[in-house]
C-alpha atoms as a PDB file:
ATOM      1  CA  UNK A   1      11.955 -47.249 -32.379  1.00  0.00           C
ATOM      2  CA  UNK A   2       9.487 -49.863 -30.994  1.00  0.00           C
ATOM      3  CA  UNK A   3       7.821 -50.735 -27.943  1.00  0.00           C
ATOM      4  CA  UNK A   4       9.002 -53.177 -25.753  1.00  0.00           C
ATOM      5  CA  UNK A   5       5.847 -55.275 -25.014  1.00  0.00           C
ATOM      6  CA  UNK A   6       5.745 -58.249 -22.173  1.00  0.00           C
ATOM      7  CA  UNK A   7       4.426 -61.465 -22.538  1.00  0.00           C
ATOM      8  CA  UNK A   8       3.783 -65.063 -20.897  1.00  0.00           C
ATOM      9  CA  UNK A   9       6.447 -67.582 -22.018  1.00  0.00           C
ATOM     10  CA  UNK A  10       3.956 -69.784 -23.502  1.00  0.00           C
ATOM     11  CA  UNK A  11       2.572 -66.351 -25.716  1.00  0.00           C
ATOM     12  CA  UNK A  12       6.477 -65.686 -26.703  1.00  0.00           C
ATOM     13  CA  UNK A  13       7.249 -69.193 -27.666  1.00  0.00           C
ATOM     14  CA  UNK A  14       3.845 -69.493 -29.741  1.00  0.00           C
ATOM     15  CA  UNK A  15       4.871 -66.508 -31.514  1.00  0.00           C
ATOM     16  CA  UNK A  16       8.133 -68.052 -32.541  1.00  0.00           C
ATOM     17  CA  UNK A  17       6.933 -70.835 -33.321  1.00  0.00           C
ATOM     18  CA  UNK A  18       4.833 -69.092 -36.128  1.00  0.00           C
ATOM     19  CA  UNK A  19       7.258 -67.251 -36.835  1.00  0.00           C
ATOM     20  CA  UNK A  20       9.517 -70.010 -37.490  1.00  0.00           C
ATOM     21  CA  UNK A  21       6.455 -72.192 -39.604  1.00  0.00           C
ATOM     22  CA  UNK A  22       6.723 -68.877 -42.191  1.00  0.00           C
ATOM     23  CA  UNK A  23       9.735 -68.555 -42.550  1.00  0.00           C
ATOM     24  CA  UNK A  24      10.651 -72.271 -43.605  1.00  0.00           C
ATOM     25  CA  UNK A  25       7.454 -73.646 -44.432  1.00  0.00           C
ATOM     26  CA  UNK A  26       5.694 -70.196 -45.402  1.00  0.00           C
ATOM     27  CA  UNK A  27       8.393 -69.114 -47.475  1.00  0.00           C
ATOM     28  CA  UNK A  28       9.007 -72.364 -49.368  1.00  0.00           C
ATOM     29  CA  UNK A  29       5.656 -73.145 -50.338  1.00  0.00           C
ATOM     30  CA  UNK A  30       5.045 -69.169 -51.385  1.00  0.00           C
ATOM     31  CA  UNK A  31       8.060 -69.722 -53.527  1.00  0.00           C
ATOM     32  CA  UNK A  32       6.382 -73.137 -55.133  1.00  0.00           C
ATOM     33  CA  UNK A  33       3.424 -71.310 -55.885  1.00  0.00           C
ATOM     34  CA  UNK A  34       5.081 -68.365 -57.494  1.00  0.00           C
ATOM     35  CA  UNK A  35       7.065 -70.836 -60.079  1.00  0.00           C
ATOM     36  CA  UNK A  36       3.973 -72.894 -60.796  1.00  0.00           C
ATOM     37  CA  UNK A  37       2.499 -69.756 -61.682  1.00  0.00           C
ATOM     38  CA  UNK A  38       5.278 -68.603 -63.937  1.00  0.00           C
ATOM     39  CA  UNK A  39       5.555 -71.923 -65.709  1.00  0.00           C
ATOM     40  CA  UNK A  40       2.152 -71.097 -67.275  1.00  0.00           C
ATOM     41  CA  UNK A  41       3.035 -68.660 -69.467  1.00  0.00           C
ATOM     42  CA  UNK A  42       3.310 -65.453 -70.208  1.00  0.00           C
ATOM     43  CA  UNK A  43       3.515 -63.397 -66.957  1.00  0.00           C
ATOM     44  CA  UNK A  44       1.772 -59.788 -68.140  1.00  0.00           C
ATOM     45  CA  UNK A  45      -1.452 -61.563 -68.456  1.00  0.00           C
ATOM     46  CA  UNK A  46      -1.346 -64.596 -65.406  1.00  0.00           C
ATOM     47  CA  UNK A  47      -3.377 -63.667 -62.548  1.00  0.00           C
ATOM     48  CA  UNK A  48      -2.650 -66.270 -61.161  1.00  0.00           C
ATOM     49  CA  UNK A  49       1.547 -65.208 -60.716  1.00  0.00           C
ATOM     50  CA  UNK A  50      -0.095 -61.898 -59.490  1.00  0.00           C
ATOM     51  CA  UNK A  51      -2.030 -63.667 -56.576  1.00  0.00           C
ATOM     52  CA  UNK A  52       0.840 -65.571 -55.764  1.00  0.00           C
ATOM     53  CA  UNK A  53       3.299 -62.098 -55.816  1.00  0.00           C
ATOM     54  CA  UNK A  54       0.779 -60.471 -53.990  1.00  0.00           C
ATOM     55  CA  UNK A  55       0.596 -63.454 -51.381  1.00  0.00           C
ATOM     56  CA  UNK A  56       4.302 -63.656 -51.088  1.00  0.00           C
ATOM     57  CA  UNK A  57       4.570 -59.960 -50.142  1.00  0.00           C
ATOM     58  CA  UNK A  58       1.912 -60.451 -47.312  1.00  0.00           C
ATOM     59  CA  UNK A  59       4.090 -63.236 -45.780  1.00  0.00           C
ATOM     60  CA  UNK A  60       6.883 -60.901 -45.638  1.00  0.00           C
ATOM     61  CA  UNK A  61       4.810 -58.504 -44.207  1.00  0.00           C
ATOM     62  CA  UNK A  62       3.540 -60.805 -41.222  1.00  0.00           C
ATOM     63  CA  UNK A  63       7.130 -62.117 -40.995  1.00  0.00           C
ATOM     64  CA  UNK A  64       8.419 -58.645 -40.545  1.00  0.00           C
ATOM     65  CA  UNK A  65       5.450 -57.826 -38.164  1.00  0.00           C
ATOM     66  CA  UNK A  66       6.598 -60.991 -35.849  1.00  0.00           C
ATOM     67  CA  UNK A  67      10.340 -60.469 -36.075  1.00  0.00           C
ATOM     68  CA  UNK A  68       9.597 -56.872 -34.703  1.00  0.00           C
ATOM     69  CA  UNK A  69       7.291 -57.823 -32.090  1.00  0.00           C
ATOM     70  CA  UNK A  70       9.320 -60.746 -31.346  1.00  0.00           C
ATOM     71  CA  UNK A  71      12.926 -58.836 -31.265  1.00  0.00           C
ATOM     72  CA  UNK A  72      10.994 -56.363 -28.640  1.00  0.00           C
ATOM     73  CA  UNK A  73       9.613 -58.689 -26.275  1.00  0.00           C
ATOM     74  CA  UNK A  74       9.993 -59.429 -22.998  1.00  0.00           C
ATOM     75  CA  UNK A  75       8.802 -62.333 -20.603  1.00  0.00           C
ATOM     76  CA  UNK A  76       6.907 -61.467 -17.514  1.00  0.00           C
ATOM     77  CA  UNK A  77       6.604 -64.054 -14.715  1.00  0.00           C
ATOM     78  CA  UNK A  78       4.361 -64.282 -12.572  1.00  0.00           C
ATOM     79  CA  UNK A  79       6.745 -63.755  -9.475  1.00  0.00           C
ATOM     80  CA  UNK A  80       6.956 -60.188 -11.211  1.00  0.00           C
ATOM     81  CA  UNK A  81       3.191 -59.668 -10.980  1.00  0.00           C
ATOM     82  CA  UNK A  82       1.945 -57.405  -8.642  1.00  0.00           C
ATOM     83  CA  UNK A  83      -1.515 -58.692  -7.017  1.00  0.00           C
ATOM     84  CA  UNK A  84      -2.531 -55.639  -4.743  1.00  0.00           C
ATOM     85  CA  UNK A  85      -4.331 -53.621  -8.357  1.00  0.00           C
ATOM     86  CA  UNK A  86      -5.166 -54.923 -12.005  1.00  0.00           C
ATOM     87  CA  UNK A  87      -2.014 -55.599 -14.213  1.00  0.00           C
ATOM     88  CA  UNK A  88      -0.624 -58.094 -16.950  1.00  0.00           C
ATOM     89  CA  UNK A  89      -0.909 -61.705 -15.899  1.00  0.00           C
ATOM     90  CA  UNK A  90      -3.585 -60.828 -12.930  1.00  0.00           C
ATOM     91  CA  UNK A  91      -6.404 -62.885 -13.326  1.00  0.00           C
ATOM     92  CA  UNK A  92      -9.695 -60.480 -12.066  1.00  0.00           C
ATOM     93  CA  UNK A  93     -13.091 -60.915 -11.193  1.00  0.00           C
ATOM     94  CA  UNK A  94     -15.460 -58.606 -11.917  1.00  0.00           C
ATOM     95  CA  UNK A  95     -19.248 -57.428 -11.356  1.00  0.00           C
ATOM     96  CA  UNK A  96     -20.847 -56.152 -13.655  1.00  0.00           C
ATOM     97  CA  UNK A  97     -23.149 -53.295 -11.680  1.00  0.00           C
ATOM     98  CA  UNK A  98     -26.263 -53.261 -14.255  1.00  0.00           C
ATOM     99  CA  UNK A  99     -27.148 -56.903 -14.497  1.00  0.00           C
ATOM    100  CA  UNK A 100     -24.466 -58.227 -11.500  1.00  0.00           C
ATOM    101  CA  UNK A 101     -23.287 -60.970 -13.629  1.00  0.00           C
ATOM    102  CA  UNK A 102     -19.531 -61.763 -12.179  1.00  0.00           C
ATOM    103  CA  UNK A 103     -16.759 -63.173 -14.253  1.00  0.00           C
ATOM    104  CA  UNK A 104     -12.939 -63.572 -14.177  1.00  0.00           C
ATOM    105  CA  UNK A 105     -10.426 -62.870 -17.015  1.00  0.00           C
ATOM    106  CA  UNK A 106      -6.778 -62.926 -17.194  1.00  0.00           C
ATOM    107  CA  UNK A 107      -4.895 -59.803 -18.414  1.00  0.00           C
ATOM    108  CA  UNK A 108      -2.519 -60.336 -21.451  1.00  0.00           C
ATOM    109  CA  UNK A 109      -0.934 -58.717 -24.287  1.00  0.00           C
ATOM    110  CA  UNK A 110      -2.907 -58.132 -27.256  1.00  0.00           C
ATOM    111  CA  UNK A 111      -1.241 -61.034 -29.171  1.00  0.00           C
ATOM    112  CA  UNK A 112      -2.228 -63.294 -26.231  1.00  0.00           C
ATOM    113  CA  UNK A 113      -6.287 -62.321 -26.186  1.00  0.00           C
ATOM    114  CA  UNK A 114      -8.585 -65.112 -26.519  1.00  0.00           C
ATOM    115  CA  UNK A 115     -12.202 -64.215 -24.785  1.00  0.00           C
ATOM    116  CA  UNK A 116     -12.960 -67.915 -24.968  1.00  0.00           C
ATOM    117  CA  UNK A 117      -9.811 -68.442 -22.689  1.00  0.00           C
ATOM    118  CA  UNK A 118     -11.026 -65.661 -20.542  1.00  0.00           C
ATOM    119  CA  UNK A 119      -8.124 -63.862 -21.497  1.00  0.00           C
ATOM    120  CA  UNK A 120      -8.378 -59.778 -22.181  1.00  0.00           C
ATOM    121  CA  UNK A 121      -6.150 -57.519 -23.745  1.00  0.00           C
ATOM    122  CA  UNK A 122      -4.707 -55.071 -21.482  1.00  0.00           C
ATOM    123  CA  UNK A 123      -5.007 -52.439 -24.598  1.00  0.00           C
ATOM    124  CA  UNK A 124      -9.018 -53.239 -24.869  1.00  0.00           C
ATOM    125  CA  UNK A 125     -11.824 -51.098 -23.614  1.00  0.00           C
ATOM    126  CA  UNK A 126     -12.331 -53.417 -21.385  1.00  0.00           C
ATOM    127  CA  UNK A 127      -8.643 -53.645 -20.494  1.00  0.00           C
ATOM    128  CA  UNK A 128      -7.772 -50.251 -20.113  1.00  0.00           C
ATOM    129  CA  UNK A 129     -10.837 -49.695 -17.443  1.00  0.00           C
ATOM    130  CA  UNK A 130      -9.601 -52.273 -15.426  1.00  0.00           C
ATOM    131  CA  UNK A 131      -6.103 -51.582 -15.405  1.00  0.00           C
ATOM    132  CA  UNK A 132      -4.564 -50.150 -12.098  1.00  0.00           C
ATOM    133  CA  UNK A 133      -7.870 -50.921 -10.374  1.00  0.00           C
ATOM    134  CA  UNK A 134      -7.617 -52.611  -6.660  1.00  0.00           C
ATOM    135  CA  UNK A 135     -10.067 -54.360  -4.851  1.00  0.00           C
ATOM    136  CA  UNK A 136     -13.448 -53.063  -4.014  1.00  0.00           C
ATOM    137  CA  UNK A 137     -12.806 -50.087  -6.249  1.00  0.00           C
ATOM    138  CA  UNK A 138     -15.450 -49.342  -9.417  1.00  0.00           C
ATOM    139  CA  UNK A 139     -13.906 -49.298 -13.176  1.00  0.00           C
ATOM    140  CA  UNK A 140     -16.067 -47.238 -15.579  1.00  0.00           C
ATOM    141  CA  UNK A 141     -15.705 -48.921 -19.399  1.00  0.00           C
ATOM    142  CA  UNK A 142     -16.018 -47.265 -22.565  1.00  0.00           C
ATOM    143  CA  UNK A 143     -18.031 -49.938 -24.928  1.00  0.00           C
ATOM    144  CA  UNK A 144     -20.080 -49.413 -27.756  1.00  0.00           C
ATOM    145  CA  UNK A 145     -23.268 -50.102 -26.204  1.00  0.00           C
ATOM    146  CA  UNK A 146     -22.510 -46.663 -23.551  1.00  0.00           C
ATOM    147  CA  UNK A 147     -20.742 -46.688 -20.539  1.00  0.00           C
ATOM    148  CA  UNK A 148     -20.429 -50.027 -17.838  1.00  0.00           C
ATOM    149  CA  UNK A 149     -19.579 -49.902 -14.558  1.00  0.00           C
ATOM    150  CA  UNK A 150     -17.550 -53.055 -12.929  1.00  0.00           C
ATOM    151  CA  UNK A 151     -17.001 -53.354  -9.319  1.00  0.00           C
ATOM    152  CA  UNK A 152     -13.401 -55.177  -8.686  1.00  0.00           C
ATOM    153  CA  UNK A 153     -14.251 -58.161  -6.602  1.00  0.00           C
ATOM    154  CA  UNK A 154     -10.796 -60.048  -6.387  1.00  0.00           C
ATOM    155  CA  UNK A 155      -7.488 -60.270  -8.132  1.00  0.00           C
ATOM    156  CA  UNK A 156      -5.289 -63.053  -8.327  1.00  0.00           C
ATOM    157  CA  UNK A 157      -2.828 -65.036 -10.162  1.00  0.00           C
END
């Protein structure tokens, strides 16, 4: 039984749209490899058909990995999204209490994390402490340099 997970249409569609690239593209050229391989000879001592074996089996594996997550997802808009505490889609700004630097992410999905795009995984340290927080309250962060405090400044969309 999986999870149902929720995601921004633009996450969901990217993740088809690998999905889809494997399975024609993936799975075509994984097949190519595998009969160039075999077509050099004997097949107990080609390393060469083993790498490509071993590389087909990993594309299965991702494919099956994306078919699951993509068969259990669900699209969240953000006339869903609940402004009033920390949740998917809510874009929050934050103090950090030691050094009182501020900065704003966006919550997504794990699959949808990109720190460059200021974008955070709800299931990340960081995440999880924010999660559920409102304005003006204080999140306390499990990281690996010890424990941070952030001070919720606003939350938006």
């Amino acid at each position: 039984m999986s999870k149902v997970s929720y995601y921004t249409e633009e996450g969901l569609q990217k993740m088809k749209d690998e999905l889809h690239e494997l399975k024609t593209k993936g799975r075509s050229q994984a097949s190519a490899d595998i009969a160039e391989a075999r077509d050099k000879g004997d097949l107990s001592e080609n390393a060469e058909y083993d790498a490509a074996k071993d590389a087909q089996g990993l594309l299965e594996m991702k494919i099956a990995k994306l078919e699951n997550i993509v068969g259990n997802a669900r699209i969240i808009r953000e006339s869903d999204v609940d402004t009033s505490k920390v949740g998917l889609l809510t874009k929050v700004k934050i103090k950090n209490k030691k050094n009182g630097m501020e900065v704003t992410y966006t919550m997504v999905s794990e699959e949808e994390a990109n720190l460059k795009e200021g974008r955070i995984s709800i299931k990340s340290p960081l995440g999880m402490g924010l999660m559920g927080k409102k304005i003006g309250e204080l999140a306390l962060v499990e990281a690996p340099v010890g424990k941070m405090e952030f001070e919720i400044l606003d939350i938006s969309l």
